[in-house]
Protein backbone atom coordinates (compact mmCIF):
# COMPACT_ATOMS: atom_id res chain seq x y z
CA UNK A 1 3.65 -19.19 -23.46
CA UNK A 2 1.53 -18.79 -20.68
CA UNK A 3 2.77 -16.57 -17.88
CA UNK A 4 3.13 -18.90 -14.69
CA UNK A 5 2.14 -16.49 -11.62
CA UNK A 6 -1.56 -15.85 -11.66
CA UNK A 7 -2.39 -12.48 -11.99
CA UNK A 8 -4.10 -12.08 -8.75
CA UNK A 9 -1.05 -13.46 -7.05
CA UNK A 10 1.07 -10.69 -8.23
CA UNK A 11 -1.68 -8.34 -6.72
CA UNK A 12 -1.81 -9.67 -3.29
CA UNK A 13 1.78 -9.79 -3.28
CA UNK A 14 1.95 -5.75 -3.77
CA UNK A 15 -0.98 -5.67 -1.42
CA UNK A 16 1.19 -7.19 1.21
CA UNK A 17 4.11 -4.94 0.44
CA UNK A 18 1.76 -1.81 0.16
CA UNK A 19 0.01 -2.75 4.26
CA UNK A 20 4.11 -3.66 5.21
CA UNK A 21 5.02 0.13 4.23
CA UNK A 22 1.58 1.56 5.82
CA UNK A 23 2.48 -0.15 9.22
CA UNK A 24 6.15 1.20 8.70
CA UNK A 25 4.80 5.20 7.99
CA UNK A 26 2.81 4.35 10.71
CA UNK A 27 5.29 3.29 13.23
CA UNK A 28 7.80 6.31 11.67
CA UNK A 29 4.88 8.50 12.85
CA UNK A 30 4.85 7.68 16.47
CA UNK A 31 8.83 7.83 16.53
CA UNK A 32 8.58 11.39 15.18
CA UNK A 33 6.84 12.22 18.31
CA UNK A 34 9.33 11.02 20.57
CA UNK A 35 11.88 13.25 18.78
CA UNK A 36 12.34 16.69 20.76
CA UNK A 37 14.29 18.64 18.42
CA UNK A 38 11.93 20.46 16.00
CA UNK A 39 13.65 20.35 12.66
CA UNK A 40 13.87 16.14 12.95
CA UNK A 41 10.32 16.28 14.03
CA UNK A 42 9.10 18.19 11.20
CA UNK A 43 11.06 15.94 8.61
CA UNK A 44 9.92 12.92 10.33
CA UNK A 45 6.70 13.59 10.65
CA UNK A 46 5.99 14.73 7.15
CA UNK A 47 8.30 11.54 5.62
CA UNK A 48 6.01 9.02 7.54
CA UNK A 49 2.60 11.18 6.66
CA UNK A 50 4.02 10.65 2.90
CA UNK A 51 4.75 6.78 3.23
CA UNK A 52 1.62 6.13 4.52
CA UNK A 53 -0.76 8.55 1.79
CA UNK A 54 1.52 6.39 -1.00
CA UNK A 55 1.02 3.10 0.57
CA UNK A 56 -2.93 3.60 1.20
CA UNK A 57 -3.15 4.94 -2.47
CA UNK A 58 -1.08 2.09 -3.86
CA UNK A 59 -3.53 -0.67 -1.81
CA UNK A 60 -6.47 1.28 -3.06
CA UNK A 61 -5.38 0.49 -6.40
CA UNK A 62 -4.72 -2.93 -6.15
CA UNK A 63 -7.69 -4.09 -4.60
CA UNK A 64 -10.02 -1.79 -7.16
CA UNK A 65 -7.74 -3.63 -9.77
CA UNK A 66 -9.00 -6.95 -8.09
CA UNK A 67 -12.50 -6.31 -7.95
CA UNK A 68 -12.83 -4.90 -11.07
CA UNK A 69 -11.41 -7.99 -13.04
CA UNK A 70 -12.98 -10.23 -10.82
CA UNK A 71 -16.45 -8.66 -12.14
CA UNK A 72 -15.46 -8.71 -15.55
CA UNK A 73 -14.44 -12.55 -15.02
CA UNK A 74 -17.84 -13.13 -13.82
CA UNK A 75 -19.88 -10.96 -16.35
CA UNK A 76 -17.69 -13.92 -18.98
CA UNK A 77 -18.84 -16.45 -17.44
CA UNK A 78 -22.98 -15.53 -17.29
């Protein structure tokens, strides 16, 4: 039995989720500068600097994973 959800759809759905959690580190980042104690601002800043190097990798991935099949698909079809 054929799988129902495309697999392309299951890509730009973790695309989506991967940009949601880049604009989150990203907003995490500016509220770690509005933190004055230096311990908080050190955690935070380093926790949002990790969430967004994850989420950028993880996009990275999934739209090399699209391009790449997307090639293959049309190297088939020549």
């Amino acid at each position: 039995m054929e799988n129902p959800i495309p697999w392309w759809a299951t890509q730009v759905v973790l695309a989506l989720i991967a940009i949601f959690f880049i604009l989150f580190g990203i907003n995490l980042l500016y509220m770690a500068y509005q933190i004055t104690e230096p311990f908080s601002f050190i955690m935070t800043f380093f926790a949002s600097n990790l969430i967004i190097l994850i989420s950028v990798t993880l996009l990275f991935g999934f739209i090399v994973k699209i391009v790449t099949t997307l090639k293959k698909t049309k190297k088939k079809e020549e």
